[in-house]
Protein backbone atom coordinates (compact mmCIF):
# COMPACT_ATOMS: atom_id res chain seq x y z
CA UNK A 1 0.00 0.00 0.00
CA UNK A 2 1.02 3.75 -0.66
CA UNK A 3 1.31 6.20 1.37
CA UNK A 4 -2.25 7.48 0.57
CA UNK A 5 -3.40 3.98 0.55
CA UNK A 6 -2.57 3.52 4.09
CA UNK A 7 -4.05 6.83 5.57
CA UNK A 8 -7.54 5.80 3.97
CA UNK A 9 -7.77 2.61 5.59
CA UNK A 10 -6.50 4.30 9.19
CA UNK A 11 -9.44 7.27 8.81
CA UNK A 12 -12.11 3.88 9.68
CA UNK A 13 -10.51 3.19 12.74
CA UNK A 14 -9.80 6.55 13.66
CA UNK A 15 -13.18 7.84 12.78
CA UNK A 16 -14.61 5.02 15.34
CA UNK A 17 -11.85 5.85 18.06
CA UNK A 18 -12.71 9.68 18.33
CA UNK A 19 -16.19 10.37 20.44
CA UNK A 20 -16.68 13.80 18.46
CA UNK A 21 -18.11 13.86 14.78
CA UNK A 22 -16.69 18.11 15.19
CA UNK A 23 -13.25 16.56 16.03
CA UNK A 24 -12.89 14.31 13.15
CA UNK A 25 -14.23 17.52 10.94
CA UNK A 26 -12.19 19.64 11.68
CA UNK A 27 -9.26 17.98 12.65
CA UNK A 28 -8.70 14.65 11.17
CA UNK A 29 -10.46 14.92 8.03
CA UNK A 30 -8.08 18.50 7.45
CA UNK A 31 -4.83 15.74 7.80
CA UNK A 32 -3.09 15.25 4.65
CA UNK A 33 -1.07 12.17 3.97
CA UNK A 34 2.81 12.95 3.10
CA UNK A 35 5.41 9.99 3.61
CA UNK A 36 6.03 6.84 5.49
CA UNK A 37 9.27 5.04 5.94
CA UNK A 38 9.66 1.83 8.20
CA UNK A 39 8.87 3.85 11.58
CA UNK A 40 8.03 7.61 10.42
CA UNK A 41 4.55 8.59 8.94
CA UNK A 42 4.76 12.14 7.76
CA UNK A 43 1.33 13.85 7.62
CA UNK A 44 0.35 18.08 7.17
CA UNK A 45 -2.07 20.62 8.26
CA UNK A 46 -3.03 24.29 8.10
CA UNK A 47 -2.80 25.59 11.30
CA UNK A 48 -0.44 25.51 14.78
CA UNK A 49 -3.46 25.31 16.75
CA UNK A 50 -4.29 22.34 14.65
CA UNK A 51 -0.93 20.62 14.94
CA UNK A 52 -0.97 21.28 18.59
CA UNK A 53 -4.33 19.61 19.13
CA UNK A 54 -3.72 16.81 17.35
CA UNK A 55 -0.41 15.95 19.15
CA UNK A 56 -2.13 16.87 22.15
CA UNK A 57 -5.40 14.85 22.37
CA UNK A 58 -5.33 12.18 18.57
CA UNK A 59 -1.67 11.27 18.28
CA UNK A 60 -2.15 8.15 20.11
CA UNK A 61 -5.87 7.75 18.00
CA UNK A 62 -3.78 8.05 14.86
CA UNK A 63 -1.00 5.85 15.15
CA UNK A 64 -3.32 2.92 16.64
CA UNK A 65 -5.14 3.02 13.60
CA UNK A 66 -1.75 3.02 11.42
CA UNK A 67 -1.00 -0.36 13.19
CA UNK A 68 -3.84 -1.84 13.04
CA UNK A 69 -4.13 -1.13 9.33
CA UNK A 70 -0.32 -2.28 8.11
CA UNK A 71 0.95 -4.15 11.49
CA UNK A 72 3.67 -1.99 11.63
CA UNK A 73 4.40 0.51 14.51
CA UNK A 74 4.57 4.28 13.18
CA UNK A 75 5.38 7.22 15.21
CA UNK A 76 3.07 9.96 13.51
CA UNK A 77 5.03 12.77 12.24
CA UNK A 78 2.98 16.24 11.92
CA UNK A 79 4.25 19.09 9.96
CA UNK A 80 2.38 22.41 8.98
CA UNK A 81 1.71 22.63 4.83
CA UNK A 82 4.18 25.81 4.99
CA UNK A 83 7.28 23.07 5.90
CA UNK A 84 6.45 20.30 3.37
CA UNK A 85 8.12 21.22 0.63
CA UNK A 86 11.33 22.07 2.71
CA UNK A 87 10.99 18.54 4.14
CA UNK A 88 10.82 16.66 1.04
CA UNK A 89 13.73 18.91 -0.69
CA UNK A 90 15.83 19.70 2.35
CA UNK A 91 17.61 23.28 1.83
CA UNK A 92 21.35 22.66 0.68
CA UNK A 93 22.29 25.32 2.96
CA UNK A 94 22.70 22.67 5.52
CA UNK A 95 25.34 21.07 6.65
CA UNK A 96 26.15 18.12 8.89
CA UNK A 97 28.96 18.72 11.82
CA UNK A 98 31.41 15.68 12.68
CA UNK A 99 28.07 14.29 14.16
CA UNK A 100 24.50 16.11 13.25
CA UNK A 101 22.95 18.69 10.97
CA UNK A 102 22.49 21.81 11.92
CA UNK A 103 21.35 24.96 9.65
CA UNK A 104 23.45 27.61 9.28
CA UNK A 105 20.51 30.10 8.34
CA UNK A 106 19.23 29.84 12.18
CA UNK A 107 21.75 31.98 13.77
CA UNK A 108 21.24 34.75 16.47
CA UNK A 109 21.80 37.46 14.03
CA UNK A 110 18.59 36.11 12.37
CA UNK A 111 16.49 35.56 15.29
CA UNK A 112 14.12 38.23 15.37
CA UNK A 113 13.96 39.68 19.08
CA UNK A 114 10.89 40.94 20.82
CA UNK A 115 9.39 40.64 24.13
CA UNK A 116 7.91 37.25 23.86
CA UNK A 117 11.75 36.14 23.56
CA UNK A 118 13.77 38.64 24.51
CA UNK A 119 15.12 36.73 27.72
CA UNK A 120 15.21 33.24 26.39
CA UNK A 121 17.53 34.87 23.20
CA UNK A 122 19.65 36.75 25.93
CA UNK A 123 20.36 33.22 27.89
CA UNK A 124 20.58 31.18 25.12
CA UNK A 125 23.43 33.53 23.37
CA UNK A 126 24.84 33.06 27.00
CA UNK A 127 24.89 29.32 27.19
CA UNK A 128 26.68 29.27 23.65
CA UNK A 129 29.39 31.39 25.01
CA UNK A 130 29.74 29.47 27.90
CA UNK A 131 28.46 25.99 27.06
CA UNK A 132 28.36 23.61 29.92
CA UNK A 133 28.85 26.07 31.76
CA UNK A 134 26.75 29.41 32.23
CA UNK A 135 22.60 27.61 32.02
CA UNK A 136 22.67 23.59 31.43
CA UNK A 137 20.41 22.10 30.75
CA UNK A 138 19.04 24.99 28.74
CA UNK A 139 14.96 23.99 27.90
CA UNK A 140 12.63 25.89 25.68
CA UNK A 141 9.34 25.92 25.41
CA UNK A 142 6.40 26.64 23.76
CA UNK A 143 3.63 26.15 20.41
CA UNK A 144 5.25 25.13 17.57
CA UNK A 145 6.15 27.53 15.01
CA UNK A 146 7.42 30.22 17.49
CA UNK A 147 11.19 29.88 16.86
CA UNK A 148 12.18 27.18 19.74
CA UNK A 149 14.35 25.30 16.88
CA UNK A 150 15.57 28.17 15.15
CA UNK A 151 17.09 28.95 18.76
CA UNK A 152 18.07 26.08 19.31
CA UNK A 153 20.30 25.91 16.09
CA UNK A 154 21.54 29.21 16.68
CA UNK A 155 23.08 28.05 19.90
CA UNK A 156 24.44 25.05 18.10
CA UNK A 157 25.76 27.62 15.38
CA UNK A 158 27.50 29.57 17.72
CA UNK A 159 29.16 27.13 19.80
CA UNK A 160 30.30 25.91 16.91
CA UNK A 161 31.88 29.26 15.67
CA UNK A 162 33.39 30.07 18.87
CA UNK A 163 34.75 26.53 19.43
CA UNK A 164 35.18 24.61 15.95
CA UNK A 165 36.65 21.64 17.49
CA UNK A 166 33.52 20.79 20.14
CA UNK A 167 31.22 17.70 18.17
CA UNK A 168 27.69 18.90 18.20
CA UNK A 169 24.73 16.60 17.58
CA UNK A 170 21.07 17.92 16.72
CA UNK A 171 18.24 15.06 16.46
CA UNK A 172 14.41 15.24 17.26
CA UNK A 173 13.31 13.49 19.49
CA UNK A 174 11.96 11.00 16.37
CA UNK A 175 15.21 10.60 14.82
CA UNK A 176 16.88 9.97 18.42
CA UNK A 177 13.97 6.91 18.64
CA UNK A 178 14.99 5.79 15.22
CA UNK A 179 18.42 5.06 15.97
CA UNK A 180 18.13 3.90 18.98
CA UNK A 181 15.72 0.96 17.62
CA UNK A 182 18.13 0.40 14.75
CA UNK A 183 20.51 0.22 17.16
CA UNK A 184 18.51 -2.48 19.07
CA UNK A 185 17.73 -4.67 15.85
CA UNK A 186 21.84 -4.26 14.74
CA UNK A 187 22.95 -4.89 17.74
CA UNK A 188 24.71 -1.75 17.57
CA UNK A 189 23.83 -0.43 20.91
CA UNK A 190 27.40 0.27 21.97
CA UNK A 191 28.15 2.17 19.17
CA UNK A 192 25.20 4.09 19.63
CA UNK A 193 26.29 4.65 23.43
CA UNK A 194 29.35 6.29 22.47
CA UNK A 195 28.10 8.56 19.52
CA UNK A 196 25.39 10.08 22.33
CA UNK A 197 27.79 10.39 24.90
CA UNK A 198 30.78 11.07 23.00
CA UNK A 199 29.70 14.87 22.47
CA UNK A 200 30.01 18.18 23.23
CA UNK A 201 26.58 19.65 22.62
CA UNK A 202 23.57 17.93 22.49
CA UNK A 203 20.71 19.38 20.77
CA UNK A 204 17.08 17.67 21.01
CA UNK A 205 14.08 18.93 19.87
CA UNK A 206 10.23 18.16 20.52
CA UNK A 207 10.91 15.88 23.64
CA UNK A 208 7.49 15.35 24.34
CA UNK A 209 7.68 12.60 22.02
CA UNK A 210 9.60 10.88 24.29
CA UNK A 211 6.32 10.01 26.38
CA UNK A 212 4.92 6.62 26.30
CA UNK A 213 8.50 5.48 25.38
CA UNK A 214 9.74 3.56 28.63
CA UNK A 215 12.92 2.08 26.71
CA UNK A 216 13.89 5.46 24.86
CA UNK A 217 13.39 7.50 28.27
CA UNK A 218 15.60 4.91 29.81
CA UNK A 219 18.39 5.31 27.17
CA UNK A 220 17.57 9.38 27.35
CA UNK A 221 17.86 9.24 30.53
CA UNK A 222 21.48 7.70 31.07
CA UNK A 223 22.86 9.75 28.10
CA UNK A 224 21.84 13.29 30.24
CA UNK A 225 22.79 11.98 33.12
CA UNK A 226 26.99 11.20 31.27
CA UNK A 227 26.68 14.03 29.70
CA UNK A 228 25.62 16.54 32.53
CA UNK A 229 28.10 15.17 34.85
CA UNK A 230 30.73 15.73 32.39
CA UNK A 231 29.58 19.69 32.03
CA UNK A 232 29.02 18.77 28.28
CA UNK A 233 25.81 21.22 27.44
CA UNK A 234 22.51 19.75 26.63
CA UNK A 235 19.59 22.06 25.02
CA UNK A 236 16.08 20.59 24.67
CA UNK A 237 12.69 22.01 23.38
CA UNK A 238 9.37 21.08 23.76
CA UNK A 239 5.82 22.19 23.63
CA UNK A 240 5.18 22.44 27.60
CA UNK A 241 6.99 23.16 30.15
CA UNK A 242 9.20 19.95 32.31
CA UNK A 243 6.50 19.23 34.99
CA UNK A 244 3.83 19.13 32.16
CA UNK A 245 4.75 16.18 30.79
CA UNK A 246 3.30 13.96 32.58
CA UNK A 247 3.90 10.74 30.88
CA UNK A 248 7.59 11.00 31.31
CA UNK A 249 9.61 9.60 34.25
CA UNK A 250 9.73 11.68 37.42
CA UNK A 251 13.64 11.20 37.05
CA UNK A 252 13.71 13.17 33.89
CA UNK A 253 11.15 15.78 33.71
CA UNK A 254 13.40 16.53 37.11
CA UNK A 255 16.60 16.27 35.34
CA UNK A 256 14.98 18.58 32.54
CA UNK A 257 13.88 21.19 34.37
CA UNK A 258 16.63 21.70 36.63
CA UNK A 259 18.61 24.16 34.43
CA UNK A 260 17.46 27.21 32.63
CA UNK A 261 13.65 26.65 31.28
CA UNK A 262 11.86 29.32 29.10
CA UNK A 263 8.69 30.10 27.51
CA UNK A 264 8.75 31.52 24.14
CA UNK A 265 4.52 32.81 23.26
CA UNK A 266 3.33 34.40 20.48
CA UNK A 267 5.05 37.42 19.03
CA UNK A 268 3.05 40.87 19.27
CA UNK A 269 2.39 42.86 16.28
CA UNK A 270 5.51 45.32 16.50
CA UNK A 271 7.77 41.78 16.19
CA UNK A 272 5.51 40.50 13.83
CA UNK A 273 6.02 43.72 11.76
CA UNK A 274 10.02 43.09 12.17
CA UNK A 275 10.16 39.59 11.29
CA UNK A 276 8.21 40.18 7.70
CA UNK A 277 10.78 43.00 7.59
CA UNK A 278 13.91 40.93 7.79
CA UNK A 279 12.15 37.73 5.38
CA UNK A 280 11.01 40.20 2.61
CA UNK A 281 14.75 41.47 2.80
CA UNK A 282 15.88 37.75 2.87
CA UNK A 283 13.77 37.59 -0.62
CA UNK A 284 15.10 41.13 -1.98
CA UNK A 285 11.69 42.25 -1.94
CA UNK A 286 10.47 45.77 -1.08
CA UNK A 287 7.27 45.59 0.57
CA UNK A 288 5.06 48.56 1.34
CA UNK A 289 4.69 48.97 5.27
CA UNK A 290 1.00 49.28 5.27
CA UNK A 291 0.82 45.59 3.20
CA UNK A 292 3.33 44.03 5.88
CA UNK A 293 1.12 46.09 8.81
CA UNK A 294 -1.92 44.31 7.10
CA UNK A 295 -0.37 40.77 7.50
CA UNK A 296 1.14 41.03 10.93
CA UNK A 297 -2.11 42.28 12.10
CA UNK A 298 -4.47 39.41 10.46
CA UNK A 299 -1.73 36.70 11.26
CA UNK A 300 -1.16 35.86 15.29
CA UNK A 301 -1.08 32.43 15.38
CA UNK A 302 2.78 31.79 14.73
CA UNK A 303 5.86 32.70 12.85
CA UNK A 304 5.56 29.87 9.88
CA UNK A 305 1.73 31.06 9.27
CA UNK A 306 3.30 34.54 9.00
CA UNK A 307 5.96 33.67 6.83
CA UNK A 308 3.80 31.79 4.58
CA UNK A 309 1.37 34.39 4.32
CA UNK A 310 3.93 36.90 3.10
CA UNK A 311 5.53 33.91 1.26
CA UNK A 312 2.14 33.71 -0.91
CA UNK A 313 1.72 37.56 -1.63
CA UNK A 314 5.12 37.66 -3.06
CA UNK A 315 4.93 34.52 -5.15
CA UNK A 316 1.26 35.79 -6.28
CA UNK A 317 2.90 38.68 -7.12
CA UNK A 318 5.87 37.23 -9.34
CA UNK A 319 2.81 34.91 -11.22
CA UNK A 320 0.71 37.97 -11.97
CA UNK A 321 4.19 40.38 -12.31
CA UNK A 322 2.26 42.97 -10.62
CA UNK A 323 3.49 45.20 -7.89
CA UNK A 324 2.54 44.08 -4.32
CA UNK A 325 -0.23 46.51 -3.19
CA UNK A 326 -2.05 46.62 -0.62
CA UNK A 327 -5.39 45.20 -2.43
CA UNK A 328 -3.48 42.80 -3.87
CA UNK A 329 -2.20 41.43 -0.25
CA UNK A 330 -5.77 41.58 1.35
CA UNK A 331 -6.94 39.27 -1.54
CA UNK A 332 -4.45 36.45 -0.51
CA UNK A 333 -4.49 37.39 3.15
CA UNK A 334 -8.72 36.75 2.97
CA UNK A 335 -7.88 33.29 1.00
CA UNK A 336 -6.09 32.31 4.14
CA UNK A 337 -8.24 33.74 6.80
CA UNK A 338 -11.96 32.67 6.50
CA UNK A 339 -14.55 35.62 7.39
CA UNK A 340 -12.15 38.47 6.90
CA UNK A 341 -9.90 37.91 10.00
CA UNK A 342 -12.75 38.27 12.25
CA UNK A 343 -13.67 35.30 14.26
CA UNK A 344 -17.51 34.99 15.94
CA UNK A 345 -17.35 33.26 18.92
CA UNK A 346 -20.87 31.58 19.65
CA UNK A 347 -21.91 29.54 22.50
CA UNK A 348 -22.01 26.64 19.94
CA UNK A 349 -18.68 26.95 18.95
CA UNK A 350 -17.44 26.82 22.43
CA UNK A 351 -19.55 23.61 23.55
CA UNK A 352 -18.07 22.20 20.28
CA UNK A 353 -14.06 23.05 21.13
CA UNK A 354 -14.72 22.24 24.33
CA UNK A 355 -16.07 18.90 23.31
CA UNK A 356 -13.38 18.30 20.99
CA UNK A 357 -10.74 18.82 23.99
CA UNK A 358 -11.91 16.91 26.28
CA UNK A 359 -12.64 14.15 23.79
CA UNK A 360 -16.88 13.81 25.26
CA UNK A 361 -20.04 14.01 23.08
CA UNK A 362 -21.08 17.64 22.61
CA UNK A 363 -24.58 16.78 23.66
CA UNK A 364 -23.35 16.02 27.13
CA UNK A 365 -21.76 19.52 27.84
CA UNK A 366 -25.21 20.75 28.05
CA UNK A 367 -27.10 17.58 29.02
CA UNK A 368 -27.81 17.00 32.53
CA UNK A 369 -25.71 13.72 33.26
CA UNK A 370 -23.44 14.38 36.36
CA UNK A 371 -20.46 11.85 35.76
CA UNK A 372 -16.78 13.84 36.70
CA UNK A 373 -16.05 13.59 32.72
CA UNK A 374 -18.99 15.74 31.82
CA UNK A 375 -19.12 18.36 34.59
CA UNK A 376 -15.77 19.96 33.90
CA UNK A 377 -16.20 20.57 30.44
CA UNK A 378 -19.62 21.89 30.96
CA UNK A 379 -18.52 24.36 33.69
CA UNK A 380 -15.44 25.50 31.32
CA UNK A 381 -17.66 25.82 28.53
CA UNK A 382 -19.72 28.23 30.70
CA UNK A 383 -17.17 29.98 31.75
CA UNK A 384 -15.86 30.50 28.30
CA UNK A 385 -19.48 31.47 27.12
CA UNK A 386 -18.98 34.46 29.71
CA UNK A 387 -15.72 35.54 28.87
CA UNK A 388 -15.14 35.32 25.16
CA UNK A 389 -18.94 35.06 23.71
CA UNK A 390 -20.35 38.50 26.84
CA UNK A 391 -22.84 36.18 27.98
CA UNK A 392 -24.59 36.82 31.12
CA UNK A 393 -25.65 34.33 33.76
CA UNK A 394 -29.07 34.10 32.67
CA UNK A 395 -28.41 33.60 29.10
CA UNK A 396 -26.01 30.79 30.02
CA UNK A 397 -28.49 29.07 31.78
CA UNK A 398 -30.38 29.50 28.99
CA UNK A 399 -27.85 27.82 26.58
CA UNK A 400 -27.11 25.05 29.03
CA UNK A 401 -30.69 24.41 30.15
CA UNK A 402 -29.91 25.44 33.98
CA UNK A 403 -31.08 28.93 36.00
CA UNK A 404 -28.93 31.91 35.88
CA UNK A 405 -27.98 31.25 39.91
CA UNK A 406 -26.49 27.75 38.50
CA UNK A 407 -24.73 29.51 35.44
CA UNK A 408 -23.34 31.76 37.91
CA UNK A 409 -22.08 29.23 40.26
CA UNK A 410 -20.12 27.20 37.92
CA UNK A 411 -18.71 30.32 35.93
CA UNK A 412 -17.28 31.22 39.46
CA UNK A 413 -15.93 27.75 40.35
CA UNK A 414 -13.92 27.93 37.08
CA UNK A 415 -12.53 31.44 38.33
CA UNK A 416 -11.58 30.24 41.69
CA UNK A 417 -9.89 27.15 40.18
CA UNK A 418 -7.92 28.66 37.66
CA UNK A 419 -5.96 30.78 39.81
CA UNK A 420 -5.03 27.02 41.60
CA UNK A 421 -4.93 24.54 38.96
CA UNK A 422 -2.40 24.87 36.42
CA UNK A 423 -4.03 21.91 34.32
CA UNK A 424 -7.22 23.47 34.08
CA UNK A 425 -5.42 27.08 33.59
CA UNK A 426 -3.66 25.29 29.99
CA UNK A 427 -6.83 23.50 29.20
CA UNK A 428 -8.89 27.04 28.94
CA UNK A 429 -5.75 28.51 27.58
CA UNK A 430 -5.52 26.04 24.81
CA UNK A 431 -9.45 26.02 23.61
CA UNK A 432 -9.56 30.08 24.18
CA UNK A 433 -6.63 30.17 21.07
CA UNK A 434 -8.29 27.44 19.25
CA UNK A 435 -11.70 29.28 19.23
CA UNK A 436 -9.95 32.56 18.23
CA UNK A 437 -7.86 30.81 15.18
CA UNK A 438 -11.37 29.40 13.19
């Protein structure tokens, strides 16, 4: 079976695995099938916030359904549309040190600095100058798309520059799996012992793939442990914060969180503004301010969405060989942003996000069934309906079928909790962006 072949068969078993007929809308059924090797299948989407979901809540929906379909165990691979074509034709630019690839385009010097990085830049330029040394291990985190990797090579890069002699290795977390089964199957283990441990620098990204993976967290955890001891630096990424991942070992969401950690958000508009700035230069393209003020401000999600977006308007540009007005961008801007940029947030939309999060029938949210799995999302979904749809009590009760003093009551017992709970604080965090990115 193809590629194509393969993802047709898994949509059955998915579609039966996932409670919500919304979810599979507008998640799965948005998937796009892109490669599969022996372990890795490569899929796309749109969005961040769709990425994110998915890894967060059908990852494990997914590649069930890819085993039960060829017998073979995949680890799902999700990329955004914007980095397909720079996955199947890797840039030439880069180049592989005496033990991993790094890009030489990702340097500090091209890291755009604003406030939602301006400290994690400053460290990180601090732990290449000192590696091992000054903030180890250094961990970054955040949504994807928000420049955790190209930071991550720009400490590699630098190190590199300052001391050419160190051996540098950068791996996802995937490729770090890979070998490490190969290793297994080869009996190669020892050699694959002394390439991990045998560094300088180690480099891994997305290590929240390393849940579920006793055997790999074992290994991980031994090579951090030489490495550490030995002052050699170690650099990780993920998508949450060390004590977040809660299907890792104890041992090493300790070990990972005992150095430097940062959070890198979403970029405001002036940053926004100065990162089309330096990519349309990168192109040798002169783009009218109010066209790159009209993309910063309609794009928020992340940094690939914006640098697709302005991507598009020049190649549309070069197709039509028109000048890039502003018209012209607003045209392809409203191609990629449904409803003009403006997002209306309905009391049906929540109940449906909601439902989609917390992986329950959207009928239950406002049904009357009291099990723990039902009451939590309905409360959040009330207390959502208050803050992002200007609801008031009595028209949530309305919407959920109770009186306004019951509305009331569990719109406050979300308040109180979030200032406690930091699950429940990233759970309204996450389905607040997700509502504001349809």
């Amino acid at each position: 079976m193809d590629t194509k072949d393969i993802w047709d068969k898994a949509l059955v078993y998915i579609k039966a695995a996932v409670n919500s007929s919304i979810a599979y809308r507008v998640y799965i059924q948005q998937i796009k099938p892109v490669s599969c090797t022996d372990s890795i299948f490569v899929v796309s989407v749109a969005l961040a916030i769709s990425k994110n979901m998915i890894n967060l809540r059908y990852r494990g929906f997914i590649e069930s359904a890819l085993e039960q379909v060829t017998g073979n165990k995949y680890t799902l691979k999700l990329l955004l549309d914007s980095e397909v074509d720079e996955f199947l034709s890797p840039s030439e630019d880069s180049y592989v040190t005496e033990e991993g690839t790094l890009n030489p385009k990702y340097t500090f010097d091209s890291f755009v600095v604003g406030e939602s990085n301006r400290y994690a830049a400053a460290f990180a330029r601090s732990a290449a100058e000192k590696p091992g040394i000054a903030h180890n291990p250094f961990f970054l985190y955040g949504n994807s798309g928000l420049g955790k990797t190209h930071l991550m090579h720009a400490i590699g890069n630098e190190i590199k520059k300052l001391n050419p002699e160190y051996k540098i290795i950068y791996v996802t977390s995937e490729q770090f799996m890979n070998e490490f089964v190969d290793s297994i199957v080869s009996k190669t283990s020892m050699e694959f012992k002394r390439k991990y441990r045998g560094v300088d620098v180690l480099l891994i990204d997305d290590v929240q793939f390393l849940e579920n993976k006793e055997g790999l967290q074992e290994e991980v955890f031994h090579t951090f442990n030489d490495l550490y001891g030995r002052n050699k630096q170690i650099v990780l990424t993920s998508d949450r914060m060390p004590n977040e991942l809660v299907k890792l070992e104890e041992r090493l969401r300790t070990r990972f969180g005992q150095g430097l950690t940062f959070d890198i958000s979403i970029p405001n508009f002036e940053t926004r503004v100065a990162i089309l700035k330096k990519k349309a230069d990168e192109h040798n393209v002169k783009i009218p301010d109010v066209v790159l003020h009209l993309i910063a401000d309609r794009i928020k999600t992340n940094i690939r969405e914006l640098e697709g977006a302005l991507n598009k308007v020049i190649s549309v540009s070069e197709i039509s060989q028109h000048e890039i007005t502003l018209d012209a961008a607003r045209e392809v801007i409203d191609s990629l942003v449904p409803n003009g940029g403006v997002v209306q947030i309905t009391p049906n939309k929540i109940i449906d996000r909601v439902a989609v999060y917390y992986n329950v029938p959207a009928e239950e949210i406002t049904g009357l069934k009291r099990e723990k799995k039902f009451i939590v999302p309905r409360q959040v979904a009330m207390y959502l309906c208050s803050e992002l749809a200007n609801m008031n009590y009595a028209m949530i009760g309305e919407a959920f079928a109770k009186d306004r003093t019951s509305a009331m009551h569990n719109v406050k017992k979300i308040e109180k909790r979030l200032s406690e709970d930091d699950a429940l604080n990233k759970a309204v965090s996450y389905i607040t962006k997700d509502l504001k990115s349809q």
